[in-house]
N, C-alpha and C. Protein backbone atom coordinates (compact mmCIF):
# COMPACT_ATOMS: atom_id res chain seq x y z
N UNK A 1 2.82 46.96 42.62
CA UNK A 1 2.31 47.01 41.26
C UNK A 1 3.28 46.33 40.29
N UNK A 2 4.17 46.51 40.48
CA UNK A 2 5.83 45.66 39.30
C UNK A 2 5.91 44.36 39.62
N UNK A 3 5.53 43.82 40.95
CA UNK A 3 5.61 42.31 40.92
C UNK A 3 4.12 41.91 40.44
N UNK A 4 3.61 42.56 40.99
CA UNK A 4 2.15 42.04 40.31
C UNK A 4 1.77 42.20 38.88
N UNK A 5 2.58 42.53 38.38
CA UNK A 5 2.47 42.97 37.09
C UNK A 5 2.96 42.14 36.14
N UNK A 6 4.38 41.59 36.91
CA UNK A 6 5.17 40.52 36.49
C UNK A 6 4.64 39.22 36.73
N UNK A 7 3.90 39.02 37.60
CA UNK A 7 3.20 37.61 38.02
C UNK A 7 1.92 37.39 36.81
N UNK A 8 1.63 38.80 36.67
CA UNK A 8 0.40 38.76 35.71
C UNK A 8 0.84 38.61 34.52
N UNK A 9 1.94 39.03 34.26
CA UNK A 9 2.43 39.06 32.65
C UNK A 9 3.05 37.40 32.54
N UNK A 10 3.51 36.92 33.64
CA UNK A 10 3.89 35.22 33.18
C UNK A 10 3.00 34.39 33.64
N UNK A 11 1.85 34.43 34.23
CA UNK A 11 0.80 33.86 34.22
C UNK A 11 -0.10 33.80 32.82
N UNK A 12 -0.09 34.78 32.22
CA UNK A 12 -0.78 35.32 31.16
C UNK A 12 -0.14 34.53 29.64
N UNK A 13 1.41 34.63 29.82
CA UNK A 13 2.10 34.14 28.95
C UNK A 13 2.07 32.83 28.09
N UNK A 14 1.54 31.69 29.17
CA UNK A 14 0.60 30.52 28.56
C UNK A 14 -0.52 30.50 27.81
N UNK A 15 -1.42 31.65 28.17
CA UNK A 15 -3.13 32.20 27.62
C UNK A 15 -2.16 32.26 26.48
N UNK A 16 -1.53 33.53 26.19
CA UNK A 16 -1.16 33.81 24.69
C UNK A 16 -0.77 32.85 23.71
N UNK A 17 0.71 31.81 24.50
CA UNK A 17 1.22 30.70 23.63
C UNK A 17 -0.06 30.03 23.00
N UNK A 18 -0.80 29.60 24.06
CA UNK A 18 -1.82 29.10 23.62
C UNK A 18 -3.15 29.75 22.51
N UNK A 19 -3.02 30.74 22.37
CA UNK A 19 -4.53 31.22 22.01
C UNK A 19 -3.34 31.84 20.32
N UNK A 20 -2.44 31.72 20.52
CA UNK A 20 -0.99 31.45 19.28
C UNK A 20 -0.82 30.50 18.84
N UNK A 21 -1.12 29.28 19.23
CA UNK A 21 -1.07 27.57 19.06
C UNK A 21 -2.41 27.69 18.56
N UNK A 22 -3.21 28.36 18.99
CA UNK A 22 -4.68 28.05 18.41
C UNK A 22 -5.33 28.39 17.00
N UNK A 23 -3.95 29.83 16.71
CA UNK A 23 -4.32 30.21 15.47
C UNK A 23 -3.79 29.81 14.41
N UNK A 24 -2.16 28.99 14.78
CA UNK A 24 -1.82 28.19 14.20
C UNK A 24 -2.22 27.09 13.72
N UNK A 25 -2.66 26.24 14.14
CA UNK A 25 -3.52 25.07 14.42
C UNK A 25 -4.69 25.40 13.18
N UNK A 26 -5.28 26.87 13.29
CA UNK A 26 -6.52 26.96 13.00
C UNK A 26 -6.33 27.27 11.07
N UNK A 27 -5.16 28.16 10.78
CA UNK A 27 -4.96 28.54 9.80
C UNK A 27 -3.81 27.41 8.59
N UNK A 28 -3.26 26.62 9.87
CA UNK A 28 -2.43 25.80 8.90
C UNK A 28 -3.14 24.33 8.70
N UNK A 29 -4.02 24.18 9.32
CA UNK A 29 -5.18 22.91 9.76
C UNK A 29 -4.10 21.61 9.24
N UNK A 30 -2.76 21.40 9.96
CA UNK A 30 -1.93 20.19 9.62
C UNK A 30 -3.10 19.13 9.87
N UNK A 31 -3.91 19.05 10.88
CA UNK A 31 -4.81 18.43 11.03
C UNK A 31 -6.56 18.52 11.71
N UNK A 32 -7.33 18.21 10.98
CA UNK A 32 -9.16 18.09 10.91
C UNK A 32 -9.05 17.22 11.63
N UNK A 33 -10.58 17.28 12.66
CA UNK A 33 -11.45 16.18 13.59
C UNK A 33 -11.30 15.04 12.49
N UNK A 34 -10.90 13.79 12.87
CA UNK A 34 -11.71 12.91 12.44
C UNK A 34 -10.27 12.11 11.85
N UNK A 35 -9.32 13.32 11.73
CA UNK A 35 -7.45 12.48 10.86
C UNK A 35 -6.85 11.51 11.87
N UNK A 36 -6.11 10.64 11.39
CA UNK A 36 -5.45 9.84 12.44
C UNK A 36 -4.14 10.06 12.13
N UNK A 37 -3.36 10.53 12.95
CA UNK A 37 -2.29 11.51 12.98
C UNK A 37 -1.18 11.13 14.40
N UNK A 38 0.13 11.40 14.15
CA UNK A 38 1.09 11.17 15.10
C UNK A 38 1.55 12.50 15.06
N UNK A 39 1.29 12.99 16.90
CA UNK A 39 1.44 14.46 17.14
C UNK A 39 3.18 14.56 18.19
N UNK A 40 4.05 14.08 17.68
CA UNK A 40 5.47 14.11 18.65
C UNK A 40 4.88 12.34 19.09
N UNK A 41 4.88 12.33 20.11
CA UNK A 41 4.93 10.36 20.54
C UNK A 41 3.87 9.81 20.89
N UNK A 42 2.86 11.14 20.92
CA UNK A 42 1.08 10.74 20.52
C UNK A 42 0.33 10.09 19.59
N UNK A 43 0.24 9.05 18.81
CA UNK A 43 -0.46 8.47 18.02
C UNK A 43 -2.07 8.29 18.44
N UNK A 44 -2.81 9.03 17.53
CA UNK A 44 -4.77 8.40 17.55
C UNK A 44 -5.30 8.94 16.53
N UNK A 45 -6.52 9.32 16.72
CA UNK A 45 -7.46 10.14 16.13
C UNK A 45 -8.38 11.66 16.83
N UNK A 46 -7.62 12.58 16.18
CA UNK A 46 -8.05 13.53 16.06
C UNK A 46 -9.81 13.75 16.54
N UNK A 47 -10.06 13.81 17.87
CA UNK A 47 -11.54 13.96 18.47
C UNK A 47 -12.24 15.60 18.14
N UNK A 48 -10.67 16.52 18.98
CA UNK A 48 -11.29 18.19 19.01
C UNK A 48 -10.58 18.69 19.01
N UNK A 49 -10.55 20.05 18.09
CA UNK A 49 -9.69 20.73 18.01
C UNK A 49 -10.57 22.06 18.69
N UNK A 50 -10.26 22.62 19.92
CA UNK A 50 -10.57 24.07 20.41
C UNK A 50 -9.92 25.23 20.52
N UNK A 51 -10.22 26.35 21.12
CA UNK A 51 -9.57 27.10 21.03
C UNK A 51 -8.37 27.30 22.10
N UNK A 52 -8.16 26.28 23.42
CA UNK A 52 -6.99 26.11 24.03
C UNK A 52 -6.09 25.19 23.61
N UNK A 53 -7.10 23.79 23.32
CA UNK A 53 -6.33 22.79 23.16
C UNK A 53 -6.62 21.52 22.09
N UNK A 54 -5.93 20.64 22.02
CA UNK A 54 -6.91 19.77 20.99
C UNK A 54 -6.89 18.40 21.23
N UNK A 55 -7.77 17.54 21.63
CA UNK A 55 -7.91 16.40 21.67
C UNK A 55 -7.55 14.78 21.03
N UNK A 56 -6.70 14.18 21.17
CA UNK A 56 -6.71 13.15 20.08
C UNK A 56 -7.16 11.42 20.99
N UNK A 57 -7.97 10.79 20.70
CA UNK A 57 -7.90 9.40 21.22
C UNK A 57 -6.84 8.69 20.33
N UNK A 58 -6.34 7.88 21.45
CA UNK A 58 -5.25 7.38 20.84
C UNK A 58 -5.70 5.50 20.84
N UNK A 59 -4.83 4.69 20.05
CA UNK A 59 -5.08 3.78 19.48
C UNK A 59 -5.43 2.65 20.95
N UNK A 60 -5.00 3.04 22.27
CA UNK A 60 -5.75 1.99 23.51
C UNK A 60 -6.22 3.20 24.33
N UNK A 61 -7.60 3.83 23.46
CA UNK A 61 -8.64 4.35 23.64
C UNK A 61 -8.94 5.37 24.68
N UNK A 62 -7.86 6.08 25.15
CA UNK A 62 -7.38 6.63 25.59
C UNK A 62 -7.16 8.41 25.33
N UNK A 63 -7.69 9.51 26.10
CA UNK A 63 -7.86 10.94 25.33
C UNK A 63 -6.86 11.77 26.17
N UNK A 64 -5.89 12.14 25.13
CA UNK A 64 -5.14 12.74 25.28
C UNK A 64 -5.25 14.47 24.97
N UNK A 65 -4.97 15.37 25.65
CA UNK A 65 -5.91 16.57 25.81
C UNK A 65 -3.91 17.68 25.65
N UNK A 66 -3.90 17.78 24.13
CA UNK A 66 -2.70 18.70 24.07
C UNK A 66 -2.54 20.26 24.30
N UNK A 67 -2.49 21.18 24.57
CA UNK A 67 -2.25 22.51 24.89
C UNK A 67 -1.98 23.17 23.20
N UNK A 68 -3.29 23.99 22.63
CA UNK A 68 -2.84 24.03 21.53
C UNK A 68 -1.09 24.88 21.32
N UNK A 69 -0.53 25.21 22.24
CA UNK A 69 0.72 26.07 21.79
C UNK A 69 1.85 24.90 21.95
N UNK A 70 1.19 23.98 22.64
CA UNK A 70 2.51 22.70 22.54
C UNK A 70 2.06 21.98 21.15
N UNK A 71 0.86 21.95 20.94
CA UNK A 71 0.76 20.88 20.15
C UNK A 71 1.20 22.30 18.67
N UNK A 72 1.27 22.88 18.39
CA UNK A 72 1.68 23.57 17.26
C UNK A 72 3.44 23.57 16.98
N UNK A 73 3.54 23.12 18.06
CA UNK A 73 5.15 23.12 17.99
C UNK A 73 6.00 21.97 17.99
N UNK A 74 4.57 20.62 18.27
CA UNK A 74 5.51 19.46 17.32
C UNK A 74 5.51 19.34 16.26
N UNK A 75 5.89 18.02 15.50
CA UNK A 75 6.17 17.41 14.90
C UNK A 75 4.94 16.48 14.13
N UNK A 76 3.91 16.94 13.57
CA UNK A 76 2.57 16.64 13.07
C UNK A 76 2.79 16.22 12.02
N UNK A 77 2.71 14.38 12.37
CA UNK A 77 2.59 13.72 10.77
C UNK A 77 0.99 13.27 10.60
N UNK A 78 0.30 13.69 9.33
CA UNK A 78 -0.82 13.69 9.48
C UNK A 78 -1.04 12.24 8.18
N UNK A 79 -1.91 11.31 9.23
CA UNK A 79 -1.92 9.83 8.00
C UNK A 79 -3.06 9.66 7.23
N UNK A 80 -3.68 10.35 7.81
CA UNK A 80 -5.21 10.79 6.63
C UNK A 80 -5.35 11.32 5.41
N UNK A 81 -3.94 11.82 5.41
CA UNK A 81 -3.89 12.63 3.81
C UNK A 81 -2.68 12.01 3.14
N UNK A 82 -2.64 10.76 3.55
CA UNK A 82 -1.80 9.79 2.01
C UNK A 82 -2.69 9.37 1.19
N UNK A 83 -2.17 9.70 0.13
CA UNK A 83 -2.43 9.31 -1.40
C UNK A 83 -2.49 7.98 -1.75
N UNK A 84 -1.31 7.56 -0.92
CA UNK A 84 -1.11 5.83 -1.61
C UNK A 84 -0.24 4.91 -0.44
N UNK A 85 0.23 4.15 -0.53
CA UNK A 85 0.86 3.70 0.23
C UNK A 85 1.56 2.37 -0.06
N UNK A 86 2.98 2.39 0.91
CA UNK A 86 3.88 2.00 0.59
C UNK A 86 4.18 0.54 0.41
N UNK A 87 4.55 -0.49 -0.44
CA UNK A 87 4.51 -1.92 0.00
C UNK A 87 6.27 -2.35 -0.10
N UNK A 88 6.39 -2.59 0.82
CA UNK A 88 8.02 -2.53 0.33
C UNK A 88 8.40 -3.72 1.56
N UNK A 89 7.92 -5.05 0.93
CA UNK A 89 8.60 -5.88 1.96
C UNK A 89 9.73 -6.75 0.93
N UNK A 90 10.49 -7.57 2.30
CA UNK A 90 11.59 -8.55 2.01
C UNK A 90 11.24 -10.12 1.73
N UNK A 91 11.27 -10.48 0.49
CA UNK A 91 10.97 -12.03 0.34
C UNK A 91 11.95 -12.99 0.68
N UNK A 92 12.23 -13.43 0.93
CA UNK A 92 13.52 -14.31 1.51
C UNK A 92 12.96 -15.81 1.40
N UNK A 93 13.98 -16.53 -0.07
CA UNK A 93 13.74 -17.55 -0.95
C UNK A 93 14.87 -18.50 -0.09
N UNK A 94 14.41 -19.19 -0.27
CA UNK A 94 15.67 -20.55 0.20
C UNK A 94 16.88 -21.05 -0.43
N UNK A 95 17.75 -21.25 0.58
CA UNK A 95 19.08 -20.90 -0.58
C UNK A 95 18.90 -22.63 -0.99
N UNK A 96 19.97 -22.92 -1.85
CA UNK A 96 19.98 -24.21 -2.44
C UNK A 96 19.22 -24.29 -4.26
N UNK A 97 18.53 -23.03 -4.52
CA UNK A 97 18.18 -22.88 -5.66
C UNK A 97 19.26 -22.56 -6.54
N UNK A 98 19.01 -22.45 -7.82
CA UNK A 98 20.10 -21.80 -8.45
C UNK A 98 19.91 -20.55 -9.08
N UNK A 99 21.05 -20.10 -9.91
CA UNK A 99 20.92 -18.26 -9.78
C UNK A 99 19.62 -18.27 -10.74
N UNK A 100 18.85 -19.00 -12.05
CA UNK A 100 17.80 -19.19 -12.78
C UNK A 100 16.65 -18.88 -11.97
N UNK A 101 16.48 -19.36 -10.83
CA UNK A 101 15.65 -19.61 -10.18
C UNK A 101 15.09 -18.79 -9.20
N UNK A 102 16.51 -17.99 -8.95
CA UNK A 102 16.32 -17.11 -7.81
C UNK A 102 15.99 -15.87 -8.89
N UNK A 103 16.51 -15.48 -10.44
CA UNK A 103 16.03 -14.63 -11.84
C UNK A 103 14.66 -15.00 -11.59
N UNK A 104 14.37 -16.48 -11.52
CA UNK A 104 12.83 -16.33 -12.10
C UNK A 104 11.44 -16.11 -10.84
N UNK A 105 11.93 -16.21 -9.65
CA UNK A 105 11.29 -15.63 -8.26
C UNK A 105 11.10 -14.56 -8.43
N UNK A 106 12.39 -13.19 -9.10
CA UNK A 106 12.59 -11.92 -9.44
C UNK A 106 11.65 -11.30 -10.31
N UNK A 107 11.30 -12.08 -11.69
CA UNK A 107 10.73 -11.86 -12.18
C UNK A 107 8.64 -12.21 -12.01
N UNK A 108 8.68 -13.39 -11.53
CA UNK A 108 7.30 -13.80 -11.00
C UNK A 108 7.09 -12.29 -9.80
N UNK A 109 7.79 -11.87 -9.14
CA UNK A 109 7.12 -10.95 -8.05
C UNK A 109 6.97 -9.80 -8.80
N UNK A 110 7.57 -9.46 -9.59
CA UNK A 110 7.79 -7.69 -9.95
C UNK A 110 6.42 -8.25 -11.41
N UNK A 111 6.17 -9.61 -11.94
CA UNK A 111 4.81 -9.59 -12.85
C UNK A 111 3.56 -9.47 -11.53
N UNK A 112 3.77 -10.03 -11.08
CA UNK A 112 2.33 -9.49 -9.69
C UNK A 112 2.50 -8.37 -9.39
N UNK A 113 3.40 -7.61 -9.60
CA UNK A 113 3.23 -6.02 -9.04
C UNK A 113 2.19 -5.65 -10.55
N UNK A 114 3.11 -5.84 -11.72
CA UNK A 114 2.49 -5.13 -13.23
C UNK A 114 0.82 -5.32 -13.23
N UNK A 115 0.69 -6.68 -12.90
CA UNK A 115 -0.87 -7.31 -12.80
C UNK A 115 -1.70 -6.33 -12.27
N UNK A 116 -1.26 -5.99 -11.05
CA UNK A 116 -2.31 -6.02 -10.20
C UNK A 116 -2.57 -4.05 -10.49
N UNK A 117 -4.07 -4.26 -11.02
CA UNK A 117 -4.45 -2.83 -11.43
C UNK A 117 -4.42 -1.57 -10.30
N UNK A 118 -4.08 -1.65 -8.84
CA UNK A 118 -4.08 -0.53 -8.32
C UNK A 118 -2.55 -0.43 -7.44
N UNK A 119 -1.55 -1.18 -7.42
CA UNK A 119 0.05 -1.08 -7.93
C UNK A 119 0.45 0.05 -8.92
N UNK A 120 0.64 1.06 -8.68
CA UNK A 120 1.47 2.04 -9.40
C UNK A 120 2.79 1.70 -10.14
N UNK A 121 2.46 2.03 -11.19
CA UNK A 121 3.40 1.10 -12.51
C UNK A 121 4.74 1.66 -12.50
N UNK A 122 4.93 3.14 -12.24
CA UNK A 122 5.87 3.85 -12.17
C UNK A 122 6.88 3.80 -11.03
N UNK A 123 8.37 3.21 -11.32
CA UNK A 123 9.09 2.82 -10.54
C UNK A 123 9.17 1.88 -9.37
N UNK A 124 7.96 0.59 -9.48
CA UNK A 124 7.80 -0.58 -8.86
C UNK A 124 8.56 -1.70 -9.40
N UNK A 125 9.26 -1.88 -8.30
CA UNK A 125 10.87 -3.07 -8.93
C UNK A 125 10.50 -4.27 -7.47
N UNK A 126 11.47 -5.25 -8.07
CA UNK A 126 11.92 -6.57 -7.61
C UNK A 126 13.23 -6.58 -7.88
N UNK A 127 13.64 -6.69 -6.50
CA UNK A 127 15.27 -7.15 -6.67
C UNK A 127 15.76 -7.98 -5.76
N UNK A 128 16.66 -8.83 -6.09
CA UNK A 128 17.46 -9.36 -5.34
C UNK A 128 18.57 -8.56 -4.61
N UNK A 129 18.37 -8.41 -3.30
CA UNK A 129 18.66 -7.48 -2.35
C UNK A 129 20.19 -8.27 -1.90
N UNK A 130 19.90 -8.84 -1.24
CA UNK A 130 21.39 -9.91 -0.52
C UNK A 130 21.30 -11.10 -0.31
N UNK A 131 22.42 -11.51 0.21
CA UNK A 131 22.24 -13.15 1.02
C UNK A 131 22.04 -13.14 1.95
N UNK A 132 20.64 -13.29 2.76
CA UNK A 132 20.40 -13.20 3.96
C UNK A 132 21.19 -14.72 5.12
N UNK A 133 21.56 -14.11 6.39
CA UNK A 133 21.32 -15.45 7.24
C UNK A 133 20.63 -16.92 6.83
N UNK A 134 19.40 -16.53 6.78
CA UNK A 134 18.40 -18.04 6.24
C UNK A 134 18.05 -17.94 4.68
N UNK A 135 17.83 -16.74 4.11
CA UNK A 135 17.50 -16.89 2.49
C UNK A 135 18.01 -15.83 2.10
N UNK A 136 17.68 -15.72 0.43
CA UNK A 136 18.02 -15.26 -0.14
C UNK A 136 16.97 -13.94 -0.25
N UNK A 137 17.27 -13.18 -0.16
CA UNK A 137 16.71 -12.13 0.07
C UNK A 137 16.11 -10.95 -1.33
N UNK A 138 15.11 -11.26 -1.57
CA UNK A 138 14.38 -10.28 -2.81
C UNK A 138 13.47 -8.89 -1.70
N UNK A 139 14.02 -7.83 -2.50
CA UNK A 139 13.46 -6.32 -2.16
C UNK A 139 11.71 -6.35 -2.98
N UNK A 140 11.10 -5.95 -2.22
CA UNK A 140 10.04 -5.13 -3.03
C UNK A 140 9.87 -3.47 -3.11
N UNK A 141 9.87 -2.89 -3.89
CA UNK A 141 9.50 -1.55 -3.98
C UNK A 141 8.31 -1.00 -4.78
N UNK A 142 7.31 -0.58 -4.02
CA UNK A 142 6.03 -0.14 -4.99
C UNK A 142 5.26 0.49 -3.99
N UNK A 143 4.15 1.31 -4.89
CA UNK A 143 2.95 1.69 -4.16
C UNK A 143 1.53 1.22 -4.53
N UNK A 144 0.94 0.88 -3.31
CA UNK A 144 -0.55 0.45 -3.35
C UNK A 144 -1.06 1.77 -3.31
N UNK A 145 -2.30 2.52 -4.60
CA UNK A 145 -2.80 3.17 -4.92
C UNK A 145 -4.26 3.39 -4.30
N UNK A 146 -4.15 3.74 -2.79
CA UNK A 146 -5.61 3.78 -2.34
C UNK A 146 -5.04 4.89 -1.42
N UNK A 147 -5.99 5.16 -0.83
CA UNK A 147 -6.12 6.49 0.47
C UNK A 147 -6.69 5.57 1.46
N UNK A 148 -7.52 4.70 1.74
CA UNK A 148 -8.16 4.01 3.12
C UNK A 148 -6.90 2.64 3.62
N UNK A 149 -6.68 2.62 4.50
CA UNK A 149 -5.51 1.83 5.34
C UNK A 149 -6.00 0.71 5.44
N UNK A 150 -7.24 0.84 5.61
CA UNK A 150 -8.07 -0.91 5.83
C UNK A 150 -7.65 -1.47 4.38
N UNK A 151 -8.01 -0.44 3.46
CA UNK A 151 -8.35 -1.23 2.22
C UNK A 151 -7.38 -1.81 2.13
N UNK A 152 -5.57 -0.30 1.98
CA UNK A 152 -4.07 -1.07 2.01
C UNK A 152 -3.52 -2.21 2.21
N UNK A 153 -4.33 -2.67 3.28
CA UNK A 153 -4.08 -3.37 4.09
C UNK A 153 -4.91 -5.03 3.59
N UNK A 154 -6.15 -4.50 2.68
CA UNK A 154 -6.09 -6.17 2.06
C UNK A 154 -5.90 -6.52 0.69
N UNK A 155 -5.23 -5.09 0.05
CA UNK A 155 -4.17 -5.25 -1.34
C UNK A 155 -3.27 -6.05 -0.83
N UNK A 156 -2.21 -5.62 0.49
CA UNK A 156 -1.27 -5.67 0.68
C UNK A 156 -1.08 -7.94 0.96
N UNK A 157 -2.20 -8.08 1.75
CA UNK A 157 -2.50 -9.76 1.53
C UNK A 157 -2.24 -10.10 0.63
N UNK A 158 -3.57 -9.04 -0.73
CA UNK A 158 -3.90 -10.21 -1.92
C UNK A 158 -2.39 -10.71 -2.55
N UNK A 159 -1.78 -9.45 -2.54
CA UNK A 159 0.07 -9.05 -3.17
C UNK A 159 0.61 -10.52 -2.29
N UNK A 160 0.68 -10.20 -1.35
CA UNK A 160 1.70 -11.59 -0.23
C UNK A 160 0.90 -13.23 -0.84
N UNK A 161 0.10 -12.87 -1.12
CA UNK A 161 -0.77 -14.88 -0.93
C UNK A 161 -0.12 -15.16 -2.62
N UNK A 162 -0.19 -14.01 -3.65
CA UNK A 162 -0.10 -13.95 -4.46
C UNK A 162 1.32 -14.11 -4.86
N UNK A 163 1.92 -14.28 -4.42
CA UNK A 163 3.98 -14.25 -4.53
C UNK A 163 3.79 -15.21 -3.63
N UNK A 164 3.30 -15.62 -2.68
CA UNK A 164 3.39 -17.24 -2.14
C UNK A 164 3.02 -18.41 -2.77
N UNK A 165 1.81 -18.17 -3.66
CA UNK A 165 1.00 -19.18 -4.55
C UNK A 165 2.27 -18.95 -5.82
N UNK A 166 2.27 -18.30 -6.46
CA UNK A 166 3.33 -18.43 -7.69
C UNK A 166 4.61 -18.70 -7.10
N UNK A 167 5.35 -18.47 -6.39
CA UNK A 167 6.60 -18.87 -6.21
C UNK A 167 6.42 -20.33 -5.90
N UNK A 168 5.32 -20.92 -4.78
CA UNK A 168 4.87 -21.92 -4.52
C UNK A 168 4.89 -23.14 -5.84
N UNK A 169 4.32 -22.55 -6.80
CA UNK A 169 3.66 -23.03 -8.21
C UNK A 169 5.17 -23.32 -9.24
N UNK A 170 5.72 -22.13 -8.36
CA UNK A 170 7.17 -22.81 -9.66
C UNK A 170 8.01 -23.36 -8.94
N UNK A 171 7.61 -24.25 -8.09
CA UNK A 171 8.90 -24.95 -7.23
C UNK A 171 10.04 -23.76 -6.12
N UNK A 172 9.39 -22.81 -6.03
CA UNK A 172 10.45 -21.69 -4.80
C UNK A 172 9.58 -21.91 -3.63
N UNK A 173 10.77 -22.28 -2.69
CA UNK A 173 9.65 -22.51 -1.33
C UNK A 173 10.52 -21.01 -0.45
N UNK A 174 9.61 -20.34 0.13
CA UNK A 174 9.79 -19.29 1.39
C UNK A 174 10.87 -19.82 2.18
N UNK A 175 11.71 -19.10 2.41
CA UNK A 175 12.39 -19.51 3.28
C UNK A 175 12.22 -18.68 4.99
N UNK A 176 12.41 -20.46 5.82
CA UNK A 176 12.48 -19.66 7.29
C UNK A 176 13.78 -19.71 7.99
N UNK A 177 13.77 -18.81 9.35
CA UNK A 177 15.56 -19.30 9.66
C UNK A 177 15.96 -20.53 10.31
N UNK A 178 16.88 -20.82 9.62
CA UNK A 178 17.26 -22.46 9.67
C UNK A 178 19.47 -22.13 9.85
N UNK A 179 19.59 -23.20 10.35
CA UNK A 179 20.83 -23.29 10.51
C UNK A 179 21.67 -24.48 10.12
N UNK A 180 22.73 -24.53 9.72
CA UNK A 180 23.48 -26.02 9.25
C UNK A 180 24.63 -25.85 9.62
N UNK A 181 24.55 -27.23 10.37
CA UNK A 181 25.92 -27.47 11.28
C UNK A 181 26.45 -28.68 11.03
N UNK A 182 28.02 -28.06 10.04
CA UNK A 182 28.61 -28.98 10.07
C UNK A 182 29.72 -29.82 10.81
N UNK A 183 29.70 -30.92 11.02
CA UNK A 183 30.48 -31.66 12.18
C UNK A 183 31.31 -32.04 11.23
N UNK A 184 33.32 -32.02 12.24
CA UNK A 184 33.93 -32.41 11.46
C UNK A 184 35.03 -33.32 12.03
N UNK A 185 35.03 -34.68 12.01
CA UNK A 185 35.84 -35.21 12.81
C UNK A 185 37.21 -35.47 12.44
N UNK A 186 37.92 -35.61 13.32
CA UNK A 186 39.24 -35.53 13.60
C UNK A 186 39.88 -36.91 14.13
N UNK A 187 40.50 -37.66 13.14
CA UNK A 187 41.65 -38.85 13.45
C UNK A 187 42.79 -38.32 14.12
N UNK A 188 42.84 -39.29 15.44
CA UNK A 188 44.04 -39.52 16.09
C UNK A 188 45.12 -40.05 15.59
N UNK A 189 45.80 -39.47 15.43
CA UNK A 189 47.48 -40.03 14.61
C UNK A 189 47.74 -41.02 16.08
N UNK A 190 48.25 -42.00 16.17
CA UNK A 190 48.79 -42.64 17.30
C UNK A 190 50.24 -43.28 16.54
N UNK A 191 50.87 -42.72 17.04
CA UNK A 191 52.25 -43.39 16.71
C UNK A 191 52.95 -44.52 17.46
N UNK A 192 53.73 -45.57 16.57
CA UNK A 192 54.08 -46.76 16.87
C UNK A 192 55.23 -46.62 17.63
């Protein structure tokens, strides 16, 4: 009866974690059917959430079937419930301009941020970051003001074509990585 009791009580011990993962899951709802969510090194979409376990297809279509008491105990970043999202790339101008020029690149990118009506006005900058390897390197910092990722995703173009055409327009060309090698020759002294 004591070993069997013990076999039953750690056999059993998973039912509970789990049906504990389930109420977790159920009452803190980090994530709804339908969110696309990174569960620990699982990335998809949220198919089913049950009362053992919960389902997510992941992005090469693929169903991954978590144990709700494991899955309550990762690390649940849920991407369905951003507000806005982030645009924060590196422009990298070609060196050979001068410091005017590389001011007025600075200023042309951070006026396409002001422009553009769904850019969040509040604390969206342009800076000249460093001297990169191949260019000169301008920061972007801002947020694109949508919730859908597709959409993000063709602000985030209109923003790029838009700092390519104006920088384009004032004589700043993009810079790619390039290298310059200088050769330096050396006279033989030959003595008489």
């Amino acid at each position: 009866m004591g070993i069997g009791g013990i076999a039953l009580a750690l056999g059993a011990q998973k039912a509970v974690e789990n049906l504990i993962g389930s109420l977790n899951v159920i009452a803190d709802r980090p994530v709804q059917v339908g969110d696309f969510c990174r569960a620990g090194d699982i990335v998809g979409t949220v198919e089913d959430i049950g009362m053992r376990s919960t389902r997510i297809r992941t992005n090469e279509r693929t169903l991954v079937t978590i144990p709700n008491g494991d899955f309550s105990s990762r690390e649940i970043e849920n991407f369905a419930k951003r507000d806005r999202f982030l645009f924060n790339p590196t422009i990298g101008v070609e060196y050979g301009i001068s410091a005017g020029q590389l001011r007025r690149a600075v200023e042309i990118i951070e006026q396409i941020l002001r422009d553009h009506h769904l850019i969040e006005k509040d604390g969206l900058r342009a800076r000249f970051a460093h001297f990169g390897e191949s260019s000169l390197d301008i920061e972007i910092w801002s947020y694109i003001m949508v919730a859908d990722y597709a959409e993000s995703r063709l602000i985030r173009q209109e923003l790029l074509l838009a700092i390519f055409e104006r920088l384009k327009a004032a004589g700043l060309a993009i810079a790619y990585p390039t290298r310059t090698v200088h050769l330096v020759t050396q006279e033989n002294d030959v003595g008489a």
